[in-house]
C-alpha atoms as a PDB file:
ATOM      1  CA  UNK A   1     102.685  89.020 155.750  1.00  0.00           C
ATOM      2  CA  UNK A   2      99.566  89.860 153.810  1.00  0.00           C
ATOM      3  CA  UNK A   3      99.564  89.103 149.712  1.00  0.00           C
ATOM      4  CA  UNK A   4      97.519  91.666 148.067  1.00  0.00           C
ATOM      5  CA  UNK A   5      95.797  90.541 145.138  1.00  0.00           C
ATOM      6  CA  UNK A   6      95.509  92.702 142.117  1.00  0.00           C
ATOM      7  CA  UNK A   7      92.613  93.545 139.690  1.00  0.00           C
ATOM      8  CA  UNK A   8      92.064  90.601 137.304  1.00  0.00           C
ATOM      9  CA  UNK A   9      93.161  92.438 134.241  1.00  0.00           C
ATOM     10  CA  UNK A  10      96.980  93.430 135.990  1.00  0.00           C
ATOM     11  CA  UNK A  11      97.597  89.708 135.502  1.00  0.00           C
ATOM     12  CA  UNK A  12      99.682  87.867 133.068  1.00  0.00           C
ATOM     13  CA  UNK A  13      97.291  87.010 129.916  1.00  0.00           C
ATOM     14  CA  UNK A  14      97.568  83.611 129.938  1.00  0.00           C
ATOM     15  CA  UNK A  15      96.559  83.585 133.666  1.00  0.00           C
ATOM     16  CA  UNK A  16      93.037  84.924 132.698  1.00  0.00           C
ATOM     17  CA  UNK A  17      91.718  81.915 131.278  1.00  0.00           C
ATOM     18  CA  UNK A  18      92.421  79.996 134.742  1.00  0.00           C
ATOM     19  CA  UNK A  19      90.218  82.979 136.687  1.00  0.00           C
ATOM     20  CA  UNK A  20      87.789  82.336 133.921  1.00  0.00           C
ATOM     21  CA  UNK A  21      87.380  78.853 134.649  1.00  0.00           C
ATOM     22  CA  UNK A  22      87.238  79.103 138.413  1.00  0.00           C
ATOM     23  CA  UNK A  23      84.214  82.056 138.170  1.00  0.00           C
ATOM     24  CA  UNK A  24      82.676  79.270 136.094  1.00  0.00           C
ATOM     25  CA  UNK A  25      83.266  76.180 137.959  1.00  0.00           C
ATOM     26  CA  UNK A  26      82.485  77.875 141.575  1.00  0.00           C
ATOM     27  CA  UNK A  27      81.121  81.489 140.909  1.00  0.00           C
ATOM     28  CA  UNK A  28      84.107  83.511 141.434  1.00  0.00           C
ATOM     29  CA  UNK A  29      87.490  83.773 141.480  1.00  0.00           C
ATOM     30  CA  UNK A  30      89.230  82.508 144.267  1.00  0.00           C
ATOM     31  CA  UNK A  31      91.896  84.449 146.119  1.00  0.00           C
ATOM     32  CA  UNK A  32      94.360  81.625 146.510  1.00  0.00           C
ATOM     33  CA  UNK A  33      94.302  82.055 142.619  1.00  0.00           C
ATOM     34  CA  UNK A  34      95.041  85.231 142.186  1.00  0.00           C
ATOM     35  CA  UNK A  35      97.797  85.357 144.969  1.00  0.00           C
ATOM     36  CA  UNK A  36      99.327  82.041 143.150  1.00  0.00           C
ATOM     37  CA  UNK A  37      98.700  84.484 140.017  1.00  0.00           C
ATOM     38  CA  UNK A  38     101.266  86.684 141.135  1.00  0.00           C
ATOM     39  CA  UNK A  39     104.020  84.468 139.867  1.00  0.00           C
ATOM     40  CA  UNK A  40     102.916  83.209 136.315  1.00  0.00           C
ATOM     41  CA  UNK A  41     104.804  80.839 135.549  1.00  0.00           C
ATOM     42  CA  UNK A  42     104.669  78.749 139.012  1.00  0.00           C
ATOM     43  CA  UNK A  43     101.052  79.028 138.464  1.00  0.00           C
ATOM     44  CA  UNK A  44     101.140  78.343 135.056  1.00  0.00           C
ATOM     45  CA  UNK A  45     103.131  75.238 135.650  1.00  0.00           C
ATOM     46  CA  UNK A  46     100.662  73.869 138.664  1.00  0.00           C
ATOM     47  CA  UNK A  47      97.343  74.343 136.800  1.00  0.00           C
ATOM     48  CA  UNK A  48      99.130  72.310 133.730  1.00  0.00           C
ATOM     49  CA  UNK A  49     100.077  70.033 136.034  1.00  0.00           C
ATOM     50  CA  UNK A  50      96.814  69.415 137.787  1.00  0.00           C
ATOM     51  CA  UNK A  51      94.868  69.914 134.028  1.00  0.00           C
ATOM     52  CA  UNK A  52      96.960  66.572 133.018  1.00  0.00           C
ATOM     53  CA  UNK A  53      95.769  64.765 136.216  1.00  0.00           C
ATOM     54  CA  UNK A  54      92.158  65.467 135.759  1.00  0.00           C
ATOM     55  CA  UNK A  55      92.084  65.486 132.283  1.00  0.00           C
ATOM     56  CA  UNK A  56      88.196  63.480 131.142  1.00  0.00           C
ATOM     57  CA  UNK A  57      90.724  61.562 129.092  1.00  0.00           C
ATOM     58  CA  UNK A  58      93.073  60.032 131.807  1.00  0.00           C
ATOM     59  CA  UNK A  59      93.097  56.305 132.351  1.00  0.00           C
ATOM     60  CA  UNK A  60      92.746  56.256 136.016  1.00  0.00           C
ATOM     61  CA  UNK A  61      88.916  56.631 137.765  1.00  0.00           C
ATOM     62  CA  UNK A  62      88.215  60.258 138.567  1.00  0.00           C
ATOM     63  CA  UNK A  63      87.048  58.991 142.280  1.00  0.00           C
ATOM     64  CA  UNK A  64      90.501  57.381 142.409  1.00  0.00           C
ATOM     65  CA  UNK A  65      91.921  60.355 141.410  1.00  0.00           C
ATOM     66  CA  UNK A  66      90.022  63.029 143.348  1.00  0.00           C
ATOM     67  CA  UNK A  67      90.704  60.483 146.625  1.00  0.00           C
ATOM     68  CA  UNK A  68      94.769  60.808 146.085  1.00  0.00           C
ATOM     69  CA  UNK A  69      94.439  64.721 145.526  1.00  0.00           C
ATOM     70  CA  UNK A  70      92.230  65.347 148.609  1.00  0.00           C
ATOM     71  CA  UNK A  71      94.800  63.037 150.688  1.00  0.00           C
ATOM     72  CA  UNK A  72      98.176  64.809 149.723  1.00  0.00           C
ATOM     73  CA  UNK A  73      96.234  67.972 150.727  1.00  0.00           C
ATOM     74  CA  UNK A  74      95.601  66.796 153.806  1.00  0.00           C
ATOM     75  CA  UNK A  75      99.191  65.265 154.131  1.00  0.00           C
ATOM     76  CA  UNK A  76     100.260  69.138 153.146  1.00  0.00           C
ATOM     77  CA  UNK A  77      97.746  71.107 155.673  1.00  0.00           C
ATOM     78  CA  UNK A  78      96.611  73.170 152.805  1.00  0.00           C
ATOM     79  CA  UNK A  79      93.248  73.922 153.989  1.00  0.00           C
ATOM     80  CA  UNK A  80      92.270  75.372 150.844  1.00  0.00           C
ATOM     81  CA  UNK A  81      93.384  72.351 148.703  1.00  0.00           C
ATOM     82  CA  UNK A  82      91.997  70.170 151.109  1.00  0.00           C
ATOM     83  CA  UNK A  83      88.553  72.011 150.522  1.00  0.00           C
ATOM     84  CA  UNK A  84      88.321  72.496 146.906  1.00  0.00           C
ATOM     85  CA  UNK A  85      89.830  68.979 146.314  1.00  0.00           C
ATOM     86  CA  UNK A  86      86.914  67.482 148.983  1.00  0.00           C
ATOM     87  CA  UNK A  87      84.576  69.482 146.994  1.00  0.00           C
ATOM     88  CA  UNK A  88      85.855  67.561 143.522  1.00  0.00           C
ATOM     89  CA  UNK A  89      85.502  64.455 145.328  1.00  0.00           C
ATOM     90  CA  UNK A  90      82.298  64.474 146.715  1.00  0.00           C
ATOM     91  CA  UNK A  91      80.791  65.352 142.747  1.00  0.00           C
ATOM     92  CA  UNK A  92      82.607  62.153 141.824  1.00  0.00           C
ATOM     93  CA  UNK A  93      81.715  60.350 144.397  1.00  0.00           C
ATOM     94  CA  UNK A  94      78.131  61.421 144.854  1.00  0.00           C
ATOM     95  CA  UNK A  95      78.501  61.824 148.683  1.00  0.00           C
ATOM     96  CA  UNK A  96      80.329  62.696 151.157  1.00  0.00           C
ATOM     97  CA  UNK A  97      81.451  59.702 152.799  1.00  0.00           C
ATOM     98  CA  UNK A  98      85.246  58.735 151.301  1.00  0.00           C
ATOM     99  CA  UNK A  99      85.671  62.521 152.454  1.00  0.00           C
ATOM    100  CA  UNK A 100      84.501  62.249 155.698  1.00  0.00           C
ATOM    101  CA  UNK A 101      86.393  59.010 156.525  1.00  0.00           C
ATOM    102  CA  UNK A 102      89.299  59.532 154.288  1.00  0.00           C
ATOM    103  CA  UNK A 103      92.020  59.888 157.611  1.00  0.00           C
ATOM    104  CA  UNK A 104      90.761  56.402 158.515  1.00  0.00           C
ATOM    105  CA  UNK A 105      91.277  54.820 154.877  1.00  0.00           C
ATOM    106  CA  UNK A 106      93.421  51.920 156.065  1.00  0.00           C
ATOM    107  CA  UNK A 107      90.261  50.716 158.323  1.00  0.00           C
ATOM    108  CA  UNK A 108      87.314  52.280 156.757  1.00  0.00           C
ATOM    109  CA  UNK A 109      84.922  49.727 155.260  1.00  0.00           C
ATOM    110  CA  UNK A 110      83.914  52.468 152.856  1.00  0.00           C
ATOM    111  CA  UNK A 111      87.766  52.340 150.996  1.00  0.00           C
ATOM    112  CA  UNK A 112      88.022  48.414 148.476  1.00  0.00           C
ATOM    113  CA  UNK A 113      91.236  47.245 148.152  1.00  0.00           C
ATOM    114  CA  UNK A 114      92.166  49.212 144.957  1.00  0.00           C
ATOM    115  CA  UNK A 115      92.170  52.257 146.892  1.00  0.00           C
ATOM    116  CA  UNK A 116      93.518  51.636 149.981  1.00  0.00           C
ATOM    117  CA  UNK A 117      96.697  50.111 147.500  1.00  0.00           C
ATOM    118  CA  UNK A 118      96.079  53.600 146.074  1.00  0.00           C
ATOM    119  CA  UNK A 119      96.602  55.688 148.847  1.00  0.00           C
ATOM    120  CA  UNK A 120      99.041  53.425 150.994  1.00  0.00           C
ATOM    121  CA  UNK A 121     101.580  54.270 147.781  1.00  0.00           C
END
C-alpha cells in the first residue's frame, strides 16, 4: 500500500506550520510528514509531544535527550526516525561517535555512567 501525499495547502491549517518548520530546519518538507499529515490530530498530538521533549527550556541535556530519542528509534526500526533523530544528535553532540556506537552503549567507552543509567531505563 502506497500513501499519496497531497499538495501542502490540502492540509489541515494547523499542520502548515510543522511543514514550515521542517523546509526550514532541513530544506524541505519531508514525506513522512505529510503522510503523518494525513491524520491531523495524530500528528498534531506527536509533534506536541516531541516539541515538549526538545523544548531549549527542558531540564534534561539535549545530548541526553537526542541519545534516548535516536535509541527508541532504533528499538522501533523506524528508519526514518532513526535518521532524523541521528541527525539531531550528532548537532548536539558535535560528532558522530555516540551515533555510531550507540547499539554497543552498555560497553562503549564513549557512553559515562549517566547515560548508560539513561538508556538501560
Amino acid at each position: 500500500m502506497r500513501i499519496e501525499v497531497k499538495p501542502d495547502r490540502e492540509y489541515a491549517w494547523f499542520i502548515r506550520p510543522f511543514f514550515w518548520l521542517q523546509q526550514r530546519n532541513y530544506g524541505q518538507v519531508l514525506i513522512p510528514g505529510k503522510c503523518w499529515g494525513r491524520s491531523p490530530r495524530l500528528f498534531a498530538a506527536v509533534a506536541t509531544l516531541y516539541g515538549v521533549i526538545n523544548r531549549k527550556r527542558s531540564p534534561i541535556d539535549p545530548v541526553l535527550r537526542s541519545l534516548v530519542t535516536v535509541r527508541v528509534s532504533q528499538l522501533n526500526w523506524c528508519r526514518f526516525c532513526v535518521d532524523i533523530n541521528a541527525m539531531t544528535l550528532i548537532k548536539r553532540a558535535g560528532s558522530s561517535e555516540k551515533v555510531e556506537a550507540l547499539a554497543q552503549w552498555r560497553t562503549s567507552p564513549l557512553f559515562d555512567a549517566r547515560e548508560k543509567a539513561v538508556l538501560d531505563y
